[in-house]
N, C-alpha and C. Protein backbone atom coordinates (compact mmCIF):
# COMPACT_ATOMS: atom_id res chain seq x y z
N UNK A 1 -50.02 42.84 -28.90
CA UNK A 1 -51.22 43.61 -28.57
C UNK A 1 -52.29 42.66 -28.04
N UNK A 2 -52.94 43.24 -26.91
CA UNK A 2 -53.76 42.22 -26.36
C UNK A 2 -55.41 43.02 -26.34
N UNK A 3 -56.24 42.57 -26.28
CA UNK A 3 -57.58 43.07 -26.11
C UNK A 3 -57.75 43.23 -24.52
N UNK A 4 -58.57 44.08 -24.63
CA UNK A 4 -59.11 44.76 -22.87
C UNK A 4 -60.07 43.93 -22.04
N UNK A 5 -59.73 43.19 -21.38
CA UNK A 5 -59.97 41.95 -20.07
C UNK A 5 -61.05 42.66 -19.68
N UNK A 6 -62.26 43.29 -20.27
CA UNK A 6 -63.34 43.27 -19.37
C UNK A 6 -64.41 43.07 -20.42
N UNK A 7 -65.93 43.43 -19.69
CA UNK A 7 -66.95 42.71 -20.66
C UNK A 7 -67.46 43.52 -21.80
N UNK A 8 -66.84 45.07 -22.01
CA UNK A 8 -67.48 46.22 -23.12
C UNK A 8 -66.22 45.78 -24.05
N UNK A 9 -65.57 44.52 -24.12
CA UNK A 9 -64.15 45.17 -24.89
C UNK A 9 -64.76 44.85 -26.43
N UNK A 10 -64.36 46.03 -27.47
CA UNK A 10 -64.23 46.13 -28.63
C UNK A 10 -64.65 44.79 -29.25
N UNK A 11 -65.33 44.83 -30.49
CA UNK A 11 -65.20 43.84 -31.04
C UNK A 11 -64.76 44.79 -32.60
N UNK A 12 -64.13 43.51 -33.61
CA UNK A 12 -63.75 43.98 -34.66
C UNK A 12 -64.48 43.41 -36.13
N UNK A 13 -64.63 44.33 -36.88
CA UNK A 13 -65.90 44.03 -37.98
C UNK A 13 -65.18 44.53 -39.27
N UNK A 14 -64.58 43.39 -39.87
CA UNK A 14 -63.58 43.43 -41.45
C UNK A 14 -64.28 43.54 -42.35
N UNK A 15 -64.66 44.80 -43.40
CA UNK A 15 -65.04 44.48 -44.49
C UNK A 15 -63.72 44.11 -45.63
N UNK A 16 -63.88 43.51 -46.33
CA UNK A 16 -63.08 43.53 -47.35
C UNK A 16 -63.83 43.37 -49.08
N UNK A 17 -62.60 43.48 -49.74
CA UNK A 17 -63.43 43.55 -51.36
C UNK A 17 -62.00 44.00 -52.57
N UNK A 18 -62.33 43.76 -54.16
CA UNK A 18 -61.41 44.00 -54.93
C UNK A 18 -61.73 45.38 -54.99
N UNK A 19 -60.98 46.35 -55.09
CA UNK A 19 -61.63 47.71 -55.54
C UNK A 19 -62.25 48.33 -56.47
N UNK A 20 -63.49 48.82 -56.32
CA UNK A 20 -64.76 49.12 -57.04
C UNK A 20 -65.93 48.27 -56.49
N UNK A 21 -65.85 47.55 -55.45
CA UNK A 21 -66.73 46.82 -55.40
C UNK A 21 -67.47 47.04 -54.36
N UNK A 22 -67.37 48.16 -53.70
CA UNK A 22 -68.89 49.17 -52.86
C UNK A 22 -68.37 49.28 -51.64
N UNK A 23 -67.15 48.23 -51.04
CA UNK A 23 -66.83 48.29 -49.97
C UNK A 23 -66.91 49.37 -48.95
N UNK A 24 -66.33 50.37 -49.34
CA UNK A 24 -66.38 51.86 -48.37
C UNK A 24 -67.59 52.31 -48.90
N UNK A 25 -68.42 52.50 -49.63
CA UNK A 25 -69.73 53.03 -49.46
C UNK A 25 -70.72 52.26 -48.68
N UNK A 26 -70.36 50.80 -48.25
CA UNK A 26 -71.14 50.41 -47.04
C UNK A 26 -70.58 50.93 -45.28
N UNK A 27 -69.00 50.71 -45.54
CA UNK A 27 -68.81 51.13 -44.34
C UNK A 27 -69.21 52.52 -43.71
N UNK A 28 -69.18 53.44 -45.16
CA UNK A 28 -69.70 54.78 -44.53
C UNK A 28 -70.84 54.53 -44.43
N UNK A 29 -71.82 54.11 -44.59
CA UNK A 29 -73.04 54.13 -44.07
C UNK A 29 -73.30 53.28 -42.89
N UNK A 30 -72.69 52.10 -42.60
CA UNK A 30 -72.16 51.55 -41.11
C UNK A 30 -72.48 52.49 -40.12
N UNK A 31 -71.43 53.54 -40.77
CA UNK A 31 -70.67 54.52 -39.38
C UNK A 31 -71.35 55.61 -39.36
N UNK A 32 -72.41 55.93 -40.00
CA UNK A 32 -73.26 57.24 -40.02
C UNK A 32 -74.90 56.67 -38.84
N UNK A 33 -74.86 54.83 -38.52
CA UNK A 33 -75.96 54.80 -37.85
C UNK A 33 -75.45 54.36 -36.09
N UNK A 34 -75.90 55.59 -35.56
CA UNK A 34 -75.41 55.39 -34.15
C UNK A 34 -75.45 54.46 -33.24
N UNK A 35 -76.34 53.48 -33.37
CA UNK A 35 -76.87 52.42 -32.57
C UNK A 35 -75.72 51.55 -32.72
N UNK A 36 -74.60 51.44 -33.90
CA UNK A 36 -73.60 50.39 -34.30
C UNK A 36 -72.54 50.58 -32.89
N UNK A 37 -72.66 52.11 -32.67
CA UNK A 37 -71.24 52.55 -31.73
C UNK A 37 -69.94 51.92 -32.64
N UNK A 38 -69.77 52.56 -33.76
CA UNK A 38 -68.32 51.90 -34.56
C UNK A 38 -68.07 53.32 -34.97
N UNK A 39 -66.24 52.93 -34.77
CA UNK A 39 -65.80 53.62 -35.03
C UNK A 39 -64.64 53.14 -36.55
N UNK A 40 -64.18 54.22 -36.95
CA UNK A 40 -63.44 53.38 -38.31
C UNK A 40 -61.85 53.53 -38.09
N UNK A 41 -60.94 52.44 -38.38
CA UNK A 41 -59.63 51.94 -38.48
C UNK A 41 -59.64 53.34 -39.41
N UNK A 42 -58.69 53.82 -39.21
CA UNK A 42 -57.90 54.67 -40.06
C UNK A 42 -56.49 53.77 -40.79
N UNK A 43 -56.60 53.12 -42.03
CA UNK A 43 -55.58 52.70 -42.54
C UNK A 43 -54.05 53.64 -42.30
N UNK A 44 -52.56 53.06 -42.25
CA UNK A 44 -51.43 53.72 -42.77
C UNK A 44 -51.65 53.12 -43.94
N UNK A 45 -50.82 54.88 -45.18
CA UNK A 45 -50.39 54.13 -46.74
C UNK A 45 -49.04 54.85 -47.18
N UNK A 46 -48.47 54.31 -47.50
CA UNK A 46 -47.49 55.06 -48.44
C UNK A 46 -47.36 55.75 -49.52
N UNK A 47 -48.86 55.33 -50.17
CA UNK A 47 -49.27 55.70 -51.30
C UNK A 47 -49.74 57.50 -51.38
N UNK A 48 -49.77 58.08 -52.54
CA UNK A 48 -49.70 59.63 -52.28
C UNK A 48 -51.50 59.69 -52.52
N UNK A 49 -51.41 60.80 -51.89
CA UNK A 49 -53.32 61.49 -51.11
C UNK A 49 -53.56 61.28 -52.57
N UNK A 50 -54.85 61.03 -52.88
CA UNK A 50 -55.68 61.59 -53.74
C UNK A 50 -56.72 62.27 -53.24
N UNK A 51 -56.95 63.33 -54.41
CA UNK A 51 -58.06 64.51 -54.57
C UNK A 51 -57.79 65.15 -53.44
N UNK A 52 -58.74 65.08 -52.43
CA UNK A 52 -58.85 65.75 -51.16
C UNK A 52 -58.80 65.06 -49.95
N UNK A 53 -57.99 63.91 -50.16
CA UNK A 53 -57.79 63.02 -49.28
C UNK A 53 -57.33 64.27 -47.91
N UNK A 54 -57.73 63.45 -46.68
CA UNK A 54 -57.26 64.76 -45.49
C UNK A 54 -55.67 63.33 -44.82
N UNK A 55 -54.61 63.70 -44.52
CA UNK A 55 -53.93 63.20 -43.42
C UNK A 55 -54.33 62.88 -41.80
N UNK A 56 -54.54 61.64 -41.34
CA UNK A 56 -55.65 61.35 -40.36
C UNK A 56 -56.61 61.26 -39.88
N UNK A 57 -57.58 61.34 -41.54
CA UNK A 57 -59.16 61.25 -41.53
C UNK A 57 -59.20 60.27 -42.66
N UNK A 58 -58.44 60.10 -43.61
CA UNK A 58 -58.97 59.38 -44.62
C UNK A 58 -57.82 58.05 -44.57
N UNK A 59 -56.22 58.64 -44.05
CA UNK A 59 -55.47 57.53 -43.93
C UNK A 59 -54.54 58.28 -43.44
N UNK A 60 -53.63 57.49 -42.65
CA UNK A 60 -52.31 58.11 -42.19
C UNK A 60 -50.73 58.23 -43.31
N UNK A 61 -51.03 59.03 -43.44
CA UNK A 61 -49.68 58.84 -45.29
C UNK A 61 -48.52 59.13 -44.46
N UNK A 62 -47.58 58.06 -45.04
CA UNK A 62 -46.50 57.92 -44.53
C UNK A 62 -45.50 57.69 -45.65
N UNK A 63 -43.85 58.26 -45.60
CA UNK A 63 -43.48 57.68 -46.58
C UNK A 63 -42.82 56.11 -46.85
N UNK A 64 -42.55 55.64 -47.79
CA UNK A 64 -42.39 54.62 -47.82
C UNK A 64 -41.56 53.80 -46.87
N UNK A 65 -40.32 54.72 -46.54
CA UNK A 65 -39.67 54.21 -45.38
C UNK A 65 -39.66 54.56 -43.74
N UNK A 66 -40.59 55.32 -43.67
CA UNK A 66 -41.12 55.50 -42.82
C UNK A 66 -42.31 54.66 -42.19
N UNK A 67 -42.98 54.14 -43.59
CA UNK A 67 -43.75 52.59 -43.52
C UNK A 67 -42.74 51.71 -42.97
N UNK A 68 -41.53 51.42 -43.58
CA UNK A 68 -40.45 50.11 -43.04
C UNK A 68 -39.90 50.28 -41.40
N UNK A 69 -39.86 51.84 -41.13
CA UNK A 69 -39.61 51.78 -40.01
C UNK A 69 -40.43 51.35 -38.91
N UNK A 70 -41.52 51.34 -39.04
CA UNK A 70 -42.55 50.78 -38.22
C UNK A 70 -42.86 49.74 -38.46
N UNK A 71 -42.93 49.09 -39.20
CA UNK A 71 -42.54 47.71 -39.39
C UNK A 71 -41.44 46.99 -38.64
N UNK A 72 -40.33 47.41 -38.83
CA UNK A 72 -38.99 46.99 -38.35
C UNK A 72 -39.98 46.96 -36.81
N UNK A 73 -40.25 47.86 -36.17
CA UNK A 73 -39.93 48.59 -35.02
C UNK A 73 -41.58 47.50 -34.54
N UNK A 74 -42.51 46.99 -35.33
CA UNK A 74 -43.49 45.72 -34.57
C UNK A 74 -45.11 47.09 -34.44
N UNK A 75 -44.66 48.02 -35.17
CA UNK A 75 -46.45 48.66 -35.02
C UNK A 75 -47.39 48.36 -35.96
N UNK A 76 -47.36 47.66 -36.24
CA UNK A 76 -48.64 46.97 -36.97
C UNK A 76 -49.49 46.16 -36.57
N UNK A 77 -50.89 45.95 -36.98
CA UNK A 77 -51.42 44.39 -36.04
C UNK A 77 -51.46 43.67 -37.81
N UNK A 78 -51.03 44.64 -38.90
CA UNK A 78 -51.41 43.92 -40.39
C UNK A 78 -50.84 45.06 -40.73
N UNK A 79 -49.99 44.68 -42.27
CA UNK A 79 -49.56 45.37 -43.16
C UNK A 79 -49.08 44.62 -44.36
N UNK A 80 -49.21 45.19 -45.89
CA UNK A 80 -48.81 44.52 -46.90
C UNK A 80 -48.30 45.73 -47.67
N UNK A 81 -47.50 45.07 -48.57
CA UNK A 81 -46.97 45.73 -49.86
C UNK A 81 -47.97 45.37 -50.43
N UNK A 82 -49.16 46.15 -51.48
CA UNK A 82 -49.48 46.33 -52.47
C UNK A 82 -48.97 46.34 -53.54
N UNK A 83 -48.40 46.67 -53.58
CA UNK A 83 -47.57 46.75 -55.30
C UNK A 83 -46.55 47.38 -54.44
N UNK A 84 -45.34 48.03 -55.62
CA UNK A 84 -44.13 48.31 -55.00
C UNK A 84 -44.14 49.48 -54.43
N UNK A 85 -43.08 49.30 -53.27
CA UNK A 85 -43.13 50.53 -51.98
C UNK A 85 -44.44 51.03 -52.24
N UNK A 86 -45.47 50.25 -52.15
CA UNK A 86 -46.76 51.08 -52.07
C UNK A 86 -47.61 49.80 -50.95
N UNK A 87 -47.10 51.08 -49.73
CA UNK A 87 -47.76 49.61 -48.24
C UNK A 87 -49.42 50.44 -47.87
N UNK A 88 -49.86 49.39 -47.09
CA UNK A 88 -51.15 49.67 -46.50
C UNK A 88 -50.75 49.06 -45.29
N UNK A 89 -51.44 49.19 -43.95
CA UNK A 89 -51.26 48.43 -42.68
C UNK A 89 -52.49 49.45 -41.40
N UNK A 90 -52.51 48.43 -40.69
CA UNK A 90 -53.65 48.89 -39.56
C UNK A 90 -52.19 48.70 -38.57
N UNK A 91 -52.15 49.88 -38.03
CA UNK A 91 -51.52 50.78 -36.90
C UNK A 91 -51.88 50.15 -35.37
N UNK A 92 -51.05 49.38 -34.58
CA UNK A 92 -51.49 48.61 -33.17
C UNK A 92 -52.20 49.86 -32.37
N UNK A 93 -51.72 51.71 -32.31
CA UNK A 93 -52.34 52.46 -31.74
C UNK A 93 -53.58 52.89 -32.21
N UNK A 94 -54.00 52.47 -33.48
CA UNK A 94 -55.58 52.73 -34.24
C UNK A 94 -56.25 51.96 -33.03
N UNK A 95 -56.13 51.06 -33.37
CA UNK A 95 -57.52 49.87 -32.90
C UNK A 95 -57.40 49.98 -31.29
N UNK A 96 -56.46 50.22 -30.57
CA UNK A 96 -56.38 50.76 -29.50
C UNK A 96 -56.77 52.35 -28.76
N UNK A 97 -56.86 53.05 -29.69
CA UNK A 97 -57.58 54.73 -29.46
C UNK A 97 -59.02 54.14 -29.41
N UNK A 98 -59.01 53.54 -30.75
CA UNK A 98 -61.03 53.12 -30.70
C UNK A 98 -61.67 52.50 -29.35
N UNK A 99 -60.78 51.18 -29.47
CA UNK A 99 -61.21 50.45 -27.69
C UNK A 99 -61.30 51.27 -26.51
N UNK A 100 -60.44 52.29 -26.27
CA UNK A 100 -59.89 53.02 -25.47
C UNK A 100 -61.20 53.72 -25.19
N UNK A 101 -61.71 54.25 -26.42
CA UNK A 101 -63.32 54.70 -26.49
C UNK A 101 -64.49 54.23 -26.13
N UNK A 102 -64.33 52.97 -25.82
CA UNK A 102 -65.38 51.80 -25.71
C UNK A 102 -66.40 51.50 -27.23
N UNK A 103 -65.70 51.74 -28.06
CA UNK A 103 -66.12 51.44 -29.66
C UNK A 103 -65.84 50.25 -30.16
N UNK A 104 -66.66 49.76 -30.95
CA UNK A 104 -65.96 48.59 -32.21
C UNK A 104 -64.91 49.24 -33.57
N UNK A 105 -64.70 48.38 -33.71
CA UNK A 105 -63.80 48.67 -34.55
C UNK A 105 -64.57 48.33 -36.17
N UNK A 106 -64.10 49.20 -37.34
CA UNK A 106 -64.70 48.79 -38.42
C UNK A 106 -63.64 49.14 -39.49
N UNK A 107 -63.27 47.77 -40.10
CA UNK A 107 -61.92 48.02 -41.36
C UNK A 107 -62.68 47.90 -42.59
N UNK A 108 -61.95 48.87 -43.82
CA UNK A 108 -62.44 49.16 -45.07
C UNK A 108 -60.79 48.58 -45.36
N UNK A 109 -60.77 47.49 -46.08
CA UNK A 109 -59.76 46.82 -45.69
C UNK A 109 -59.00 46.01 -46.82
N UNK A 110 -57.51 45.50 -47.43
CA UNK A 110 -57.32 45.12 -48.29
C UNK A 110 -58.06 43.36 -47.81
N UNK A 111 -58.17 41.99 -48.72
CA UNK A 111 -58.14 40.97 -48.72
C UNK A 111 -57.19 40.11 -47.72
N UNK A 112 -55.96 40.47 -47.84
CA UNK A 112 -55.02 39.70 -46.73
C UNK A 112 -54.83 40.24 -45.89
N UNK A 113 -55.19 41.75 -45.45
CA UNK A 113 -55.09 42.14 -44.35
C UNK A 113 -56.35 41.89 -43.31
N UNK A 114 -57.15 41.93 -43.86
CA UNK A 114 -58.77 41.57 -43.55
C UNK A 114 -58.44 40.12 -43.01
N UNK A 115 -57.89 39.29 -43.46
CA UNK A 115 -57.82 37.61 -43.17
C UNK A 115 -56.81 37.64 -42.18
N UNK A 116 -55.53 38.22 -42.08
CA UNK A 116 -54.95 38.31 -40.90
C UNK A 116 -55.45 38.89 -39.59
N UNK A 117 -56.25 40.04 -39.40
CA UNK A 117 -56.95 40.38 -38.57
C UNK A 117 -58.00 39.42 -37.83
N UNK A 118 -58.43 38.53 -38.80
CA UNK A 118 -59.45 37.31 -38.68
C UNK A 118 -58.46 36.38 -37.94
N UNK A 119 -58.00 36.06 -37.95
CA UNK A 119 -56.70 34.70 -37.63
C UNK A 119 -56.28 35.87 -36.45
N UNK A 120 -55.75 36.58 -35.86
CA UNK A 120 -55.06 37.07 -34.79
C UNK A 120 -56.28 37.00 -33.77
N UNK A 121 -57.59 37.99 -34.23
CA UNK A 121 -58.24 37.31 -33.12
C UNK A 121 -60.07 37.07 -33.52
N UNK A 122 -59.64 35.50 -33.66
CA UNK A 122 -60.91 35.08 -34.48
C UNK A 122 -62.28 35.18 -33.80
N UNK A 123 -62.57 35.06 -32.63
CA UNK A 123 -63.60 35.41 -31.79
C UNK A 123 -64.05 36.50 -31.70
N UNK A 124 -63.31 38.01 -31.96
CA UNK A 124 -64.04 39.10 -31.59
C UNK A 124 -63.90 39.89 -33.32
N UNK A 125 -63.57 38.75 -33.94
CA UNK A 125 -63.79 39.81 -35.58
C UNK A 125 -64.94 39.07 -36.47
N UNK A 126 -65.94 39.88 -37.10
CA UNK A 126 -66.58 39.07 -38.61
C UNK A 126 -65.66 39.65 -39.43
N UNK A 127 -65.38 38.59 -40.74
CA UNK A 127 -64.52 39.56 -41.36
C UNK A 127 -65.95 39.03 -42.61
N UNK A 128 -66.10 40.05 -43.74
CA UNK A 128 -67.00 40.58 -45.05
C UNK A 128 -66.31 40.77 -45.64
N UNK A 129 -66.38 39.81 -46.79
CA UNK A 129 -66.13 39.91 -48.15
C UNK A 129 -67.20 40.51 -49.25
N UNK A 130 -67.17 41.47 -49.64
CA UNK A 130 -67.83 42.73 -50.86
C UNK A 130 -67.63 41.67 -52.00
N UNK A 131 -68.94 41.36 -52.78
CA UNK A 131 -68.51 40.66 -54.23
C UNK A 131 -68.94 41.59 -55.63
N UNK A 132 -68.34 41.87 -56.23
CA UNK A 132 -69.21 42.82 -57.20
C UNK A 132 -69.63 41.92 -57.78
N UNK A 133 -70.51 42.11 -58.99
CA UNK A 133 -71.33 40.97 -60.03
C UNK A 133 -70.51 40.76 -60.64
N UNK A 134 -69.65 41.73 -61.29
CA UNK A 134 -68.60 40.72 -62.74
C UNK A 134 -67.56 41.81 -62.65
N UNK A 135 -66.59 41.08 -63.32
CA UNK A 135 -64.90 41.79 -63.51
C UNK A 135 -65.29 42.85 -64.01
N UNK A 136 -66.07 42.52 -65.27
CA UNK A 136 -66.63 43.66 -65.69
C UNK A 136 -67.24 44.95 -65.56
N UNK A 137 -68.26 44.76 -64.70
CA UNK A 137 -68.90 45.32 -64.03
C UNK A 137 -67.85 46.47 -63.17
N UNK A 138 -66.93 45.95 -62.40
CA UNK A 138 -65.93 46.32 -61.36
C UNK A 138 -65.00 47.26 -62.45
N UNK A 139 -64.45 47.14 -63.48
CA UNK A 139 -63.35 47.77 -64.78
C UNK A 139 -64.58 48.73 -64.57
N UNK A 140 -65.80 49.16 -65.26
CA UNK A 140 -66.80 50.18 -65.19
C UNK A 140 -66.73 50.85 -63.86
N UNK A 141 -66.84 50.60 -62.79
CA UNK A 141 -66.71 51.46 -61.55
C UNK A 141 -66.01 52.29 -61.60
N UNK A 142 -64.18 51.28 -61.53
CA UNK A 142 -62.65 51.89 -61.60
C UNK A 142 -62.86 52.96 -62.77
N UNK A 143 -63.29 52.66 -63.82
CA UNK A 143 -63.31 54.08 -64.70
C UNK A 143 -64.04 55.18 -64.48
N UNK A 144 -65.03 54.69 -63.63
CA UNK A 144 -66.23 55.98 -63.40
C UNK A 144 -65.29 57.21 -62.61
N UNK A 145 -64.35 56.44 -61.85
CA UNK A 145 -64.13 57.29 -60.27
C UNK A 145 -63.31 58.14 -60.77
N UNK A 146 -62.97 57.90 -62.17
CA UNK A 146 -61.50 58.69 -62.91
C UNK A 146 -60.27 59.46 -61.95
N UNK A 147 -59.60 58.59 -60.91
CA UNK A 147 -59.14 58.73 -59.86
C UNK A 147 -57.75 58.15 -60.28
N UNK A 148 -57.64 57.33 -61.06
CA UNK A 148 -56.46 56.32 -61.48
C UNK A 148 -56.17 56.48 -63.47
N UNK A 149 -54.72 55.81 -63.74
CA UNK A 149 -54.79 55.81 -64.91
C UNK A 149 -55.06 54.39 -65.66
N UNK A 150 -55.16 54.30 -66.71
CA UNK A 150 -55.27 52.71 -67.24
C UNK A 150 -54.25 51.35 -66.88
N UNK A 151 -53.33 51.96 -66.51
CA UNK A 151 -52.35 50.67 -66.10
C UNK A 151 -53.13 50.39 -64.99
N UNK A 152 -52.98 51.74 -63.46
CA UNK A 152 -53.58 51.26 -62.33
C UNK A 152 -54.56 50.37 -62.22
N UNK A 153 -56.05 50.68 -63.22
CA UNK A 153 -56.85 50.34 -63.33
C UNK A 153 -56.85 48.47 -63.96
N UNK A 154 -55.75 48.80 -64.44
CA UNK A 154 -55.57 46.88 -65.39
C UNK A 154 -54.76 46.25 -64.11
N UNK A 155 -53.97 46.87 -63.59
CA UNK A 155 -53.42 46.33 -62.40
C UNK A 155 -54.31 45.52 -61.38
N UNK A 156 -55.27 46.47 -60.90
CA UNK A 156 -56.57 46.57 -59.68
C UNK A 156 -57.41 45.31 -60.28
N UNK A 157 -57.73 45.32 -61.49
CA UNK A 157 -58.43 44.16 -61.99
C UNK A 157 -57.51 42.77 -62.26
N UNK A 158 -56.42 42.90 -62.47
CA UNK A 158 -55.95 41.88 -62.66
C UNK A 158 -55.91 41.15 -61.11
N UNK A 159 -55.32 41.92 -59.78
CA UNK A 159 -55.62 41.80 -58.85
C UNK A 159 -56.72 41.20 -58.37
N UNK A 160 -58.27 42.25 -58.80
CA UNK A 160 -59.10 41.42 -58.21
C UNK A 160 -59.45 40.47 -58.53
N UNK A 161 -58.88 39.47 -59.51
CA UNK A 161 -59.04 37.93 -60.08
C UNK A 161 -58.80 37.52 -58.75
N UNK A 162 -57.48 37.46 -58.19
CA UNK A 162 -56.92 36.17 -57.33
C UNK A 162 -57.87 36.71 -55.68
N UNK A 163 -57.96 38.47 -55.45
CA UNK A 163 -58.90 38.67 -54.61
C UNK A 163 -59.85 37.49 -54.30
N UNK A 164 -61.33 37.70 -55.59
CA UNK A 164 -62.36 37.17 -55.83
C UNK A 164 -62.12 35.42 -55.18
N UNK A 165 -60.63 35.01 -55.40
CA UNK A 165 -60.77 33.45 -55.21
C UNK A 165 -61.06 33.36 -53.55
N UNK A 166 -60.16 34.26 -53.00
CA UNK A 166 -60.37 34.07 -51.38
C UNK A 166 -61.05 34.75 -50.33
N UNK A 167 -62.67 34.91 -51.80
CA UNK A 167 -64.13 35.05 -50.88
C UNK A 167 -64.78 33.82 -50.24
N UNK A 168 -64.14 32.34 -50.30
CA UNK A 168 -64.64 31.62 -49.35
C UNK A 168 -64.18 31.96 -48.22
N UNK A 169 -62.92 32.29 -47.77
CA UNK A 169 -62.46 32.58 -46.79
C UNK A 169 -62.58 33.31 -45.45
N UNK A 170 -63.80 34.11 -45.87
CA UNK A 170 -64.14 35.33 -45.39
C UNK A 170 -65.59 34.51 -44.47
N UNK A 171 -66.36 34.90 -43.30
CA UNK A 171 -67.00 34.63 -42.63
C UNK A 171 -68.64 34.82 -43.17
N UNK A 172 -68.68 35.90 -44.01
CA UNK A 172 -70.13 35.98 -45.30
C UNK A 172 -69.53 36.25 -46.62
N UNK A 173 -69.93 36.53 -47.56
CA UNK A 173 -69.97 37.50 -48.77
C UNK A 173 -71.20 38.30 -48.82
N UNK A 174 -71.13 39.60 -49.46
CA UNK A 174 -72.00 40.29 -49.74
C UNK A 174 -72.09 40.92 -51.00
N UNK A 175 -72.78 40.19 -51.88
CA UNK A 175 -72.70 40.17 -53.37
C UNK A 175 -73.62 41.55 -53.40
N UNK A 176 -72.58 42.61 -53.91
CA UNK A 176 -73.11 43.74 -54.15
C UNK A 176 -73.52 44.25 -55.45
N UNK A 177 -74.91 43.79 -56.15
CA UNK A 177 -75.29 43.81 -57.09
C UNK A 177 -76.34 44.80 -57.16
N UNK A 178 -77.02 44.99 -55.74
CA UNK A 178 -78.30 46.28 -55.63
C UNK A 178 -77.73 46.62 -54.43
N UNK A 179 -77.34 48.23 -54.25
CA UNK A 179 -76.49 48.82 -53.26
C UNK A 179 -77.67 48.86 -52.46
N UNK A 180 -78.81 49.10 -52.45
CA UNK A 180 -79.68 49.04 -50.89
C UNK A 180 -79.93 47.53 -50.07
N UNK A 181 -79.95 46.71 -51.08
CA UNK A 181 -79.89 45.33 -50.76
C UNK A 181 -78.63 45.11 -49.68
N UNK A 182 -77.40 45.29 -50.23
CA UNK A 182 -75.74 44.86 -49.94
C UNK A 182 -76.39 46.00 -48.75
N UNK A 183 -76.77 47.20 -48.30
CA UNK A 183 -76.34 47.79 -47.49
C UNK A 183 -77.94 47.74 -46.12
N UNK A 184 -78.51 47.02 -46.48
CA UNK A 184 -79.30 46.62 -45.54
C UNK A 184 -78.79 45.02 -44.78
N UNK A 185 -78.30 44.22 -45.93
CA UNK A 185 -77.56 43.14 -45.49
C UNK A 185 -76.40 43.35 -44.57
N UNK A 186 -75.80 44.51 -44.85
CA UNK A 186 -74.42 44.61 -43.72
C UNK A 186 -74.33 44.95 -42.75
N UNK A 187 -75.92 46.00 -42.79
CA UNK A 187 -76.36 46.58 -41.41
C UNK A 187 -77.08 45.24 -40.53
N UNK A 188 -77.92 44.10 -41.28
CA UNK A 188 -78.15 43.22 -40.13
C UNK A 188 -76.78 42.37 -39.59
N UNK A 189 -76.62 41.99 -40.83
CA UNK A 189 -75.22 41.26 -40.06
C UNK A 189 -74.13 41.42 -38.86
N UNK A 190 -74.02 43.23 -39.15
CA UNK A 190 -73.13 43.68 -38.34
C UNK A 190 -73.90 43.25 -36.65
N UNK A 191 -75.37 44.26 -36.93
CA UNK A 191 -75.97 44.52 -35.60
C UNK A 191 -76.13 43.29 -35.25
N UNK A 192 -76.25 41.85 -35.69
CA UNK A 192 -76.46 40.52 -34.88
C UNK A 192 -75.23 40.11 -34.72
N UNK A 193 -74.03 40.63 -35.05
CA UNK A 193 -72.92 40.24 -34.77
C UNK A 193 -72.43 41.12 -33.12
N UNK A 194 -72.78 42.22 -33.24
CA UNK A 194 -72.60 43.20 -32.08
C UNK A 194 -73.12 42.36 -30.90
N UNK A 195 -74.43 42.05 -31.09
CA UNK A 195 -75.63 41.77 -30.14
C UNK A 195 -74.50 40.46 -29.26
N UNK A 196 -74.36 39.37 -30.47
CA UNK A 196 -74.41 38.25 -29.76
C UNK A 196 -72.90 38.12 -28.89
């Protein structure tokens, strides 16, 4: 996959974060201010809808081997196993519908997929790392959303340990400790990232 050889082409803007840690409540507010012109990556998952999840608004659900087949077959620009047969991946025709639009691109995004996107094409992506204040803090979220059961939830945290290590990695952090703070910070960052 190549980017579009002229001077409006797309740029790409990674948030990433352990889960609970505000990530998609900044990006939706990203994408609600028009001046950004962003549009949002629609993740593929294998994983089954929750609540009122919609098919092609919230993620593209696929089944598990139907994830491998596209894989096999090179449509991904990023994809990981999460845990077992439970994949996530950004779709080579996502980020290409958006461009196609003359939009940026904006990922709500796992940790290694966020860093691969960064490394494929490092010039036209910031990638954001989301920090919550404490493990703790983050276990309180995951329980609020009562969306998951206690394993998931010990899973997600045990996870976001090794997450948390590879927030140097990332191009800022945005220690999300006061959500108007974290979400005025992401809005400058982004828009001086657009600009320049």
């Amino acid at each position: 996959m190549t980017l579009p050889n002229n001077k409006t082409k797309g740029k790409l803007i990674v948030f990433s974060a352990p889960s609970g840690s505000g990530k998609t409540t900044i990006v939706r507010h990203l994408l609600r201010l028009d001046t950004l012109d962003l549009e949002f990556s629609i993740s593929a998952t294998s994983r089954e809808k929750r609540g009122d999840e919609i098919d092609s608004k919230d993620y593209y659900f696929l089944s598990a081997q139907e994830f491998k087949n596209k894989i096999k077959n090179d449509e991904f620009l990023e994809w990981e196993e999460v845990y077992r047969d439970n994949f996530y991946g950004t779709l080579k025709t996502e980020v290409e519908r958006i461009w196609a639009q003359g939009k940026h691109v904006i990922f709500d995004i796992d940790v290694s997929g966020g860093l691969r996107i960064k490394r494929k094409f490092p010039e036209e992506t910031i990638s954001i790392f989301v920090k919550p204040p404490s493990i703790d803090e983050l276990k309180i979220r995951l329980k609020k959303r009562k969306t998951e059961s206690d394993d998931k939830i010990n899973m997600r945290i045990a996870k976001a340990s090794a997450e948390l290590a590879t927030a140097p990695l990332f191009d800022v952090i945005i220690e999300n400790d006061n959500l108007e703070k974290a979400l005025a910070e992401a809005e400058n960052l982004v828009s001086n990232f657009l600009e320049s």
